[in-house]
N, C-alpha and C. Protein backbone atom coordinates (compact mmCIF):
# COMPACT_ATOMS: atom_id res chain seq x y z
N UNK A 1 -87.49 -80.31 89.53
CA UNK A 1 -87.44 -78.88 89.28
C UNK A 1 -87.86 -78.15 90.55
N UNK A 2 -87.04 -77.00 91.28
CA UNK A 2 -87.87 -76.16 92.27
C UNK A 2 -88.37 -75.42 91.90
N UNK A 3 -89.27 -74.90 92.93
CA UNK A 3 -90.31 -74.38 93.12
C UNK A 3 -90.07 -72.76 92.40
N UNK A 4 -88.85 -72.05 92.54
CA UNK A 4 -88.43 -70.95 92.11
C UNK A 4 -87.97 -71.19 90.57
N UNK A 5 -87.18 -72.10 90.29
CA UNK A 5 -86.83 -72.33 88.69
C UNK A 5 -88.37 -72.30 88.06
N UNK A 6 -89.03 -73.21 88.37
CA UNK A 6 -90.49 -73.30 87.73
C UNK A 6 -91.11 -71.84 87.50
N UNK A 7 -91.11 -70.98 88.62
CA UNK A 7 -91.93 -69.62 88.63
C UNK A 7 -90.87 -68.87 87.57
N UNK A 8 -89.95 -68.72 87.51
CA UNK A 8 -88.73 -67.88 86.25
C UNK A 8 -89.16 -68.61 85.17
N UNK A 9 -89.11 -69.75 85.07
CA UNK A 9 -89.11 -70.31 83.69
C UNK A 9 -90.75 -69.76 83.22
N UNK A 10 -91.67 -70.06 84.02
CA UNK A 10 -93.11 -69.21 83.83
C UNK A 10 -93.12 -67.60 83.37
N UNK A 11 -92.41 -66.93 84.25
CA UNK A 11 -92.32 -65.62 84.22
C UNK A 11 -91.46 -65.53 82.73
N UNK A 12 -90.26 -66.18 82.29
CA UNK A 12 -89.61 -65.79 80.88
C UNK A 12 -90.14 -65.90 80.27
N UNK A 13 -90.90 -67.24 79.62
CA UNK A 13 -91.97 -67.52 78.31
C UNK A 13 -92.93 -66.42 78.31
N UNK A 14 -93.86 -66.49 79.42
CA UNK A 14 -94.61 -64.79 79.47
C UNK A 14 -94.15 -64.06 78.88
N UNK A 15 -92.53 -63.71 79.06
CA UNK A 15 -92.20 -62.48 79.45
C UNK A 15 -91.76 -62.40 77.66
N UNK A 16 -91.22 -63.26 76.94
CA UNK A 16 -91.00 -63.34 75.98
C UNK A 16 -92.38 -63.55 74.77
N UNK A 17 -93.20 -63.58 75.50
CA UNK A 17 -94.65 -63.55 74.54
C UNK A 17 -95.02 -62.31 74.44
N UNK A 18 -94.58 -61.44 75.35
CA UNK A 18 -95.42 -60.30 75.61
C UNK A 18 -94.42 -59.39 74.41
N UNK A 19 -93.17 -59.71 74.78
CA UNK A 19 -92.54 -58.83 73.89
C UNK A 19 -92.59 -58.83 72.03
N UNK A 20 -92.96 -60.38 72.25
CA UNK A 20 -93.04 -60.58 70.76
C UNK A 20 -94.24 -59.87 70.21
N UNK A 21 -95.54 -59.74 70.87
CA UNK A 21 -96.39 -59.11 70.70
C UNK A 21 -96.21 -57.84 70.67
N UNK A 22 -95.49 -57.50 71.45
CA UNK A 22 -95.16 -55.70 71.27
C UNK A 22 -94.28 -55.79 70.33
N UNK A 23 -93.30 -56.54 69.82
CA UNK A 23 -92.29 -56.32 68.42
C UNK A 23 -93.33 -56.59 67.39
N UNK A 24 -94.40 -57.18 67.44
CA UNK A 24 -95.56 -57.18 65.95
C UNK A 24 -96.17 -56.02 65.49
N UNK A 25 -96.55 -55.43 67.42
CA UNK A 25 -97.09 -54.29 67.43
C UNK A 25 -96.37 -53.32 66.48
N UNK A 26 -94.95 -52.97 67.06
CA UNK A 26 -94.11 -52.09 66.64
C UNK A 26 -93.75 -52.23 64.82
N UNK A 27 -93.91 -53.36 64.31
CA UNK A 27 -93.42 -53.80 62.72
C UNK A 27 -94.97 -52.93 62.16
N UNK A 28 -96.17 -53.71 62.55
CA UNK A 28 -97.38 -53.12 61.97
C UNK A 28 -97.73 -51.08 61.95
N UNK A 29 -97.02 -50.93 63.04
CA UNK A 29 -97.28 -49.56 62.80
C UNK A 29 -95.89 -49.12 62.03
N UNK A 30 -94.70 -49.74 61.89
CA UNK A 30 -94.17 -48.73 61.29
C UNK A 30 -93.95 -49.09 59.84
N UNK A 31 -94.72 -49.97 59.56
CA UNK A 31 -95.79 -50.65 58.61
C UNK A 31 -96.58 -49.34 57.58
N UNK A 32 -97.38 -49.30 58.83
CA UNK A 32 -98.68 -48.35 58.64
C UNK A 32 -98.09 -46.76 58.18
N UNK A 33 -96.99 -46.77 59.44
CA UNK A 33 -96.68 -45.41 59.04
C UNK A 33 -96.11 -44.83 57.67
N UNK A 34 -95.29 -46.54 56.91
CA UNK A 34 -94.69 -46.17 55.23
C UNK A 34 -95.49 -46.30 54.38
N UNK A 35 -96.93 -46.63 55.00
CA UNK A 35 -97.51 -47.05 53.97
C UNK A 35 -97.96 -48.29 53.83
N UNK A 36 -97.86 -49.23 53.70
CA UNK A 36 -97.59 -50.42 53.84
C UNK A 36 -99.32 -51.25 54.43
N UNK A 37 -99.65 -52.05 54.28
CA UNK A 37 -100.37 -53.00 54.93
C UNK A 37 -100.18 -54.46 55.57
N UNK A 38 -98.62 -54.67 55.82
CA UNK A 38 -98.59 -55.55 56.87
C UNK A 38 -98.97 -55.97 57.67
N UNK A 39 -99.68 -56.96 57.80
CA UNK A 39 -100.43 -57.24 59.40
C UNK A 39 -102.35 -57.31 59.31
N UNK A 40 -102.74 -56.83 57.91
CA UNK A 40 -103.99 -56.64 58.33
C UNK A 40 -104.10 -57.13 56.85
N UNK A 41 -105.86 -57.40 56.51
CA UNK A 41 -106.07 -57.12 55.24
C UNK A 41 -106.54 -55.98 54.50
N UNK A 42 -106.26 -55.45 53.45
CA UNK A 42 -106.50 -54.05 52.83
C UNK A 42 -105.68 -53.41 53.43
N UNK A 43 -106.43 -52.11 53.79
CA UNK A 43 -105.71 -51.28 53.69
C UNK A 43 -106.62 -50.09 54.62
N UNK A 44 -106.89 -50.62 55.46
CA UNK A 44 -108.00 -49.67 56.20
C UNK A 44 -107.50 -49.11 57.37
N UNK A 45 -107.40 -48.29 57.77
CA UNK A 45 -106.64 -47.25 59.05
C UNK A 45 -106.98 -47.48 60.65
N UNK A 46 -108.55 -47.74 60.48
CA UNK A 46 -108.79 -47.96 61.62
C UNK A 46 -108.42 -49.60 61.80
N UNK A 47 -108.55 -50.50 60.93
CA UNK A 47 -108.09 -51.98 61.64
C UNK A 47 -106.62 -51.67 61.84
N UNK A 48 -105.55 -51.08 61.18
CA UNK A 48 -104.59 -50.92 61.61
C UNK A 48 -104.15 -50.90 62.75
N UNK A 49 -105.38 -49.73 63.24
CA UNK A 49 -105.37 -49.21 64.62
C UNK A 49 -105.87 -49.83 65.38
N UNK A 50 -106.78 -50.78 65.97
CA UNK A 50 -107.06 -51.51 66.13
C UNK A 50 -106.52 -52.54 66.42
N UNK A 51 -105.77 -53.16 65.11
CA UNK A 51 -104.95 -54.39 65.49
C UNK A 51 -103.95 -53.86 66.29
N UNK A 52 -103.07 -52.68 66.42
CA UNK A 52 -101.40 -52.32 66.73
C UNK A 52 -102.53 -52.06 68.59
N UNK A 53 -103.21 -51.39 68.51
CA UNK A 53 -103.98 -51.14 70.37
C UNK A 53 -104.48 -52.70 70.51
N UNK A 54 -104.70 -53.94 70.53
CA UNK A 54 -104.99 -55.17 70.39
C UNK A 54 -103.79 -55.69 70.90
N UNK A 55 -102.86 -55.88 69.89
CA UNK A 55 -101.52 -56.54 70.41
C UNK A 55 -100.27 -55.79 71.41
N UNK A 56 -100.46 -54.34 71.31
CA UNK A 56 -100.13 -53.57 72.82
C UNK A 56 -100.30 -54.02 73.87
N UNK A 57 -101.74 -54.14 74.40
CA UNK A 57 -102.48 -54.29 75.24
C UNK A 57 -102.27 -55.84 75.70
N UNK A 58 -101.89 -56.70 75.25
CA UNK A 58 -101.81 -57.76 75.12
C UNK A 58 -100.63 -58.10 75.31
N UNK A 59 -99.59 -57.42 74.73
CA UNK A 59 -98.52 -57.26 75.32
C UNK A 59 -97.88 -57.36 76.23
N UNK A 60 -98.50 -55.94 76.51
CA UNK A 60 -98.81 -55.27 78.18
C UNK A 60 -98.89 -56.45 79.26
N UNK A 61 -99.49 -56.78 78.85
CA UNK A 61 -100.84 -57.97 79.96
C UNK A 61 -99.72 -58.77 80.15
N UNK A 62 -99.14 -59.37 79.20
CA UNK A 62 -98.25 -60.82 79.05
C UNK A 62 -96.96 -60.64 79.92
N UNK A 63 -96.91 -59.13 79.84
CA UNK A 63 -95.76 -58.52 80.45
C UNK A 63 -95.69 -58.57 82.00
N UNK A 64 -96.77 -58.49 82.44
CA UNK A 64 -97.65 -57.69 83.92
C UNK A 64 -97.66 -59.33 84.42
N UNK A 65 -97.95 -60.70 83.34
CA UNK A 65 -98.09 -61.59 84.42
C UNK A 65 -97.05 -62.47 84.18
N UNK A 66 -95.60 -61.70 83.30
CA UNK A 66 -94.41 -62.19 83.76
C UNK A 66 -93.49 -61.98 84.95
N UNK A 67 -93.84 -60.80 85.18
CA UNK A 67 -93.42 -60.11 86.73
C UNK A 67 -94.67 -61.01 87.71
N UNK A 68 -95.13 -60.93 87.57
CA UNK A 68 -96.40 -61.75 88.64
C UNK A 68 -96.20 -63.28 89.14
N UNK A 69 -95.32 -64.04 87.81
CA UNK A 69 -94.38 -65.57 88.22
C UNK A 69 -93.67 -65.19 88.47
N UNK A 70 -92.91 -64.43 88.47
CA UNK A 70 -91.46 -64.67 88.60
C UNK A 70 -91.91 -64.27 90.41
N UNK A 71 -92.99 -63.12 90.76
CA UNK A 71 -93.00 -62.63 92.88
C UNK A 71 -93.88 -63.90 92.71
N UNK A 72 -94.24 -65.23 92.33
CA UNK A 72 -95.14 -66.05 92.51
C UNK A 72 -96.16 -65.43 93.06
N UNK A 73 -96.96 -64.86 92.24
CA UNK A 73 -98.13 -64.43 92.45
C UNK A 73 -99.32 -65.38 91.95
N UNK A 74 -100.92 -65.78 92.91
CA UNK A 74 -101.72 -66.25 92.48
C UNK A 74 -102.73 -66.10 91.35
N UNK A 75 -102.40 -64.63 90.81
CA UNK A 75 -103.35 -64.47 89.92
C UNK A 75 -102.73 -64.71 88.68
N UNK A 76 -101.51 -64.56 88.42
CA UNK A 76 -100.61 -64.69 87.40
C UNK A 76 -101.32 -65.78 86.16
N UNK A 77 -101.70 -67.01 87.03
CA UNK A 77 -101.89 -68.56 86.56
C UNK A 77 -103.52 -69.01 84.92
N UNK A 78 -104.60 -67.84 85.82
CA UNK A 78 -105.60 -68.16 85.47
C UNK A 78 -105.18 -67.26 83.86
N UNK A 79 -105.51 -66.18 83.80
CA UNK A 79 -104.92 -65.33 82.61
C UNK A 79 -103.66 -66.11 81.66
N UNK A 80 -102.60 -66.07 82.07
CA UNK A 80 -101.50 -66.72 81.63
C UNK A 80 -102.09 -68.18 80.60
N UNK A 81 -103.28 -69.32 81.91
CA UNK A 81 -104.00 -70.26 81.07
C UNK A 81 -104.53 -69.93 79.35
N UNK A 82 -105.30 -68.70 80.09
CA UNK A 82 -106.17 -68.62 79.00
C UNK A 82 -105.24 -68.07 77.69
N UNK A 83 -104.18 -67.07 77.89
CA UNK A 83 -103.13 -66.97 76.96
C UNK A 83 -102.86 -67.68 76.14
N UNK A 84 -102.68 -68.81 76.47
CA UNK A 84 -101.86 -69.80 76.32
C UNK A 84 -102.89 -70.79 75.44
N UNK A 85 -104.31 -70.99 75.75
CA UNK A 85 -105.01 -71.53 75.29
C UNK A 85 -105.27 -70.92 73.91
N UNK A 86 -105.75 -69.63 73.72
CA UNK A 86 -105.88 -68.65 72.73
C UNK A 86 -104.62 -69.10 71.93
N UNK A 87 -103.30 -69.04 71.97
CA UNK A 87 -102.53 -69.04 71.72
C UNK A 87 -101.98 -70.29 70.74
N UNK A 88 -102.77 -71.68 71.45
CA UNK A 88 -102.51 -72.85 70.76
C UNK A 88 -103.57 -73.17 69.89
N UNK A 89 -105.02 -72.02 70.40
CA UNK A 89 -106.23 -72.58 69.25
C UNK A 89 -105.36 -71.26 67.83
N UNK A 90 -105.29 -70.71 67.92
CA UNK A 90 -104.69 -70.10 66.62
C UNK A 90 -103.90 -70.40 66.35
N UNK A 91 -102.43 -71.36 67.32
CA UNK A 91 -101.55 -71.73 66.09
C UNK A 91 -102.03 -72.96 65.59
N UNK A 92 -103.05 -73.71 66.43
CA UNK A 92 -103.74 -75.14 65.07
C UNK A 92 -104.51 -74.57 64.28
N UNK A 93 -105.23 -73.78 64.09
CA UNK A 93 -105.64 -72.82 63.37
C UNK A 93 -104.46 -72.21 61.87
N UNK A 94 -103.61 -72.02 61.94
CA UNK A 94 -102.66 -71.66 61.11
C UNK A 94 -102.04 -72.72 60.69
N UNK A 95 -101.50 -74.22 61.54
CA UNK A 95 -101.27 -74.81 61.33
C UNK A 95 -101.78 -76.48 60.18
N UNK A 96 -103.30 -76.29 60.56
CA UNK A 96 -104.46 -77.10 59.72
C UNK A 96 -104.99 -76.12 58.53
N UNK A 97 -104.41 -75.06 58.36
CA UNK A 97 -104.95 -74.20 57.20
C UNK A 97 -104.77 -74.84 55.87
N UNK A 98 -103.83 -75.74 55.98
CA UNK A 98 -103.57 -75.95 54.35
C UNK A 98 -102.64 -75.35 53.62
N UNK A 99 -102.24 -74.34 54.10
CA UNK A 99 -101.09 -73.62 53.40
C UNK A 99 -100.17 -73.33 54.02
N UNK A 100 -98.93 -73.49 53.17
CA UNK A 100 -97.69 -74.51 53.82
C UNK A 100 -97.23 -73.18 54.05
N UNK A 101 -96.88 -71.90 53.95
CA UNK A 101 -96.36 -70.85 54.52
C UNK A 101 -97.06 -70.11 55.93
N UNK A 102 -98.51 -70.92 56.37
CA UNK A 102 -98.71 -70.45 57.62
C UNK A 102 -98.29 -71.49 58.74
N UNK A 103 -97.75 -72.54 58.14
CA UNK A 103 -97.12 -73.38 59.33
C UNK A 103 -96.47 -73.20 60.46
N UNK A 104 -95.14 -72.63 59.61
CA UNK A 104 -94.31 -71.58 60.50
C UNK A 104 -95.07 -71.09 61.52
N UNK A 105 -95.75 -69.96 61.53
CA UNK A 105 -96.23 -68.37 62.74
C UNK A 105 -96.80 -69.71 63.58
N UNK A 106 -98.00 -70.92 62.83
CA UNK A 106 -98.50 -71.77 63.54
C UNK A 106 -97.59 -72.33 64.79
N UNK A 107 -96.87 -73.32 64.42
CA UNK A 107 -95.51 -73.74 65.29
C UNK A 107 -95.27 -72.37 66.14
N UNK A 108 -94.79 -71.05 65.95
CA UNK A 108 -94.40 -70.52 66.94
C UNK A 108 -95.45 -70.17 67.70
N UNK A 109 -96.73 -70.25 67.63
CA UNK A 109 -97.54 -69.81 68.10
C UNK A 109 -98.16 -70.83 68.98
N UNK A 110 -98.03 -72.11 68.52
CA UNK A 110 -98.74 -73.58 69.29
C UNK A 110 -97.13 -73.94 70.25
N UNK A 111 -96.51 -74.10 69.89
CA UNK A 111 -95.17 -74.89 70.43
C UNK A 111 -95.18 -73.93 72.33
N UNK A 112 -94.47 -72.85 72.02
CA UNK A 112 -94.73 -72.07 73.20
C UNK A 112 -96.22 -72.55 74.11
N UNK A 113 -97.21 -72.32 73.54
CA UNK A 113 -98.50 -72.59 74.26
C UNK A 113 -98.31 -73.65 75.19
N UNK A 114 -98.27 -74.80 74.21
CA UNK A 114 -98.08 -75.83 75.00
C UNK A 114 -96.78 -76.22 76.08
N UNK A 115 -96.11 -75.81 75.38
CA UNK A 115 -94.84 -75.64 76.54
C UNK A 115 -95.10 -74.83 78.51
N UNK A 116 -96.19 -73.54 77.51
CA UNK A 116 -96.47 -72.81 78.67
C UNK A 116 -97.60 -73.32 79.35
N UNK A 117 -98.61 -74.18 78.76
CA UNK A 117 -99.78 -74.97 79.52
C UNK A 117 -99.08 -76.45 80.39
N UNK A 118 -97.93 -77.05 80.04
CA UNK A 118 -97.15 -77.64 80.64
C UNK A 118 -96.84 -77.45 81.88
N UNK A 119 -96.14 -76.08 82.11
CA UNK A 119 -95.52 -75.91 82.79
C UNK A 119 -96.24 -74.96 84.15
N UNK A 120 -97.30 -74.55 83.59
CA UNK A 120 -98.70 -74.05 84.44
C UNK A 120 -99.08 -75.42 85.10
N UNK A 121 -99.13 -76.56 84.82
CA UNK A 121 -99.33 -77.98 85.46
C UNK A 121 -98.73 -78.10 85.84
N UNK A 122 -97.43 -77.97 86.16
CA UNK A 122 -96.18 -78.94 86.74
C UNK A 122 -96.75 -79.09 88.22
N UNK A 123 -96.24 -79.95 88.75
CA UNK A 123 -96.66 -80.19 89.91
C UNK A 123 -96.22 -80.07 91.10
N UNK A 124 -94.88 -79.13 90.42
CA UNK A 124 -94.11 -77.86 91.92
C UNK A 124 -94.94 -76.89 91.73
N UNK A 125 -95.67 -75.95 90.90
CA UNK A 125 -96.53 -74.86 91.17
C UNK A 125 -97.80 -75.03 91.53
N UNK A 126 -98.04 -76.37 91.35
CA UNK A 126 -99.64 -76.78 92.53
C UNK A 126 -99.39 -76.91 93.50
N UNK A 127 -98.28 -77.39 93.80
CA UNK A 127 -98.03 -77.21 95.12
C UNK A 127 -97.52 -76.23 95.99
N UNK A 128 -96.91 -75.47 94.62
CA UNK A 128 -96.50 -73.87 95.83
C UNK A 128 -98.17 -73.48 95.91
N UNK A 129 -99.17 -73.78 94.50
CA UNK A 129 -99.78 -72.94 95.08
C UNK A 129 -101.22 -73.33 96.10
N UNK A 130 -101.13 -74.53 96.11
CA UNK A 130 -101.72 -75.37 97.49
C UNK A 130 -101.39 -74.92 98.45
N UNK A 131 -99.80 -74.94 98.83
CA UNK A 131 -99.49 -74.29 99.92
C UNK A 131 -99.33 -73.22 100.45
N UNK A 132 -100.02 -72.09 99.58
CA UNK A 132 -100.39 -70.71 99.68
C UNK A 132 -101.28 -70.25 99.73
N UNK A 133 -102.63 -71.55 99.61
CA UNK A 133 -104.02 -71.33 99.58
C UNK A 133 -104.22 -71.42 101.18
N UNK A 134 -105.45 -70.93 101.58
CA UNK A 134 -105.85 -70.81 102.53
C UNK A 134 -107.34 -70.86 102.74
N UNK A 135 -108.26 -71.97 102.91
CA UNK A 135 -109.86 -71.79 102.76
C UNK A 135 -110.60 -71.01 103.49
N UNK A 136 -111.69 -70.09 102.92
CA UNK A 136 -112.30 -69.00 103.71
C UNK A 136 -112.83 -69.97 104.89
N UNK A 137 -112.66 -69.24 105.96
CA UNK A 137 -113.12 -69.25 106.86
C UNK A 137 -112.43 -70.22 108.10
N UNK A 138 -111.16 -70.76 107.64
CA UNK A 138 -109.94 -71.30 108.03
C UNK A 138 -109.49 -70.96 109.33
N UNK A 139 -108.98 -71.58 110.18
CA UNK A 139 -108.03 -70.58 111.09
C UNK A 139 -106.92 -71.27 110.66
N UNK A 140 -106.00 -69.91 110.92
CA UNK A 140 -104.90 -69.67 110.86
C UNK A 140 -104.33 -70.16 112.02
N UNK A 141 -103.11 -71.16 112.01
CA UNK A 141 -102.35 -71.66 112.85
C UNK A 141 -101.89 -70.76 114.19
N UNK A 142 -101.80 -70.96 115.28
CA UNK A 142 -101.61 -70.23 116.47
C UNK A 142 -102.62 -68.81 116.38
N UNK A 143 -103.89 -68.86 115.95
CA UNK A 143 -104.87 -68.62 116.01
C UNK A 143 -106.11 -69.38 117.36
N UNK A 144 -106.15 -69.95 118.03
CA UNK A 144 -107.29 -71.19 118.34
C UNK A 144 -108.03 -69.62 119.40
N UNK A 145 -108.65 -70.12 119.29
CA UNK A 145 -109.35 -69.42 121.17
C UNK A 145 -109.28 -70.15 121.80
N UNK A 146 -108.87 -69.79 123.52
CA UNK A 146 -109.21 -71.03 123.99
C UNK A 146 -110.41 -70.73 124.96
């Protein structure tokens, strides 16, 4: 796999997490707005609100470090991890619940993760990003004094 396929394929899954999160966002409020309590338990206004500014924001984020793989950016990686981690402890979480209708969200929620903690390892993006590291206090090539 190169080094550029790897960073797109990073940047899409992102890029497709983020949106799914903003399409939950968007169902729960217009949810909220008929009435409805989709997405939360009861029926309380402020978790509404709450949850729909939660999965925005989150969104957002997922969004910000799909553009960030795709310019291979270094910060993209650490965040994206933790995404991704969050991501697979709640879908085993949904998945070990016991009840056979949270399996489903589980699977979509673990499958991706791991796909995306995969591919955060691969061992063309340690090496792009080895070879983009630079240790403080380093010189820089055609740097020397003489």
């Amino acid at each position: 796999m190169s080094t550029h396929r790897a960073f797109i394929l990073l940047g899409a899954l992102a890029g497709l997490e983020g949106l799914a999160m903003l399409v939950y966002a968007g169902i729960v409020t217009v949810n909220a707005v008929s009435g409805g309590t989709y997405g939360v338990i009861g029926n309380s206004t402020s978790a509404m609100v709450i949850e729909i500014a939660i999965f925005v924001v989150l969104g957002l984020g997922l969004l910000a470090i799909a553009r960030a793989w795709v310019r291979q950016s270094r910060w993209a990686r650490g965040p994206f991890i933790m995404a991704q981690l969050i991501g697979l402890l709640a879908g085993a979480s949904f998945i070990f619940s016991g009840a056979s209708e949270q399996v489903l969200p589980g699977l979509l929620l673990a499958v991706p993760a791991v796909l995306g903690l995969i591919l955060s390892f691969n061992p063309v993006v340690l090496q792009a990003y080895s070879a983009s590291y630079r240790r403080p206090g380093a010189e820089r090539p055609g740097s020397e004094v003489e």
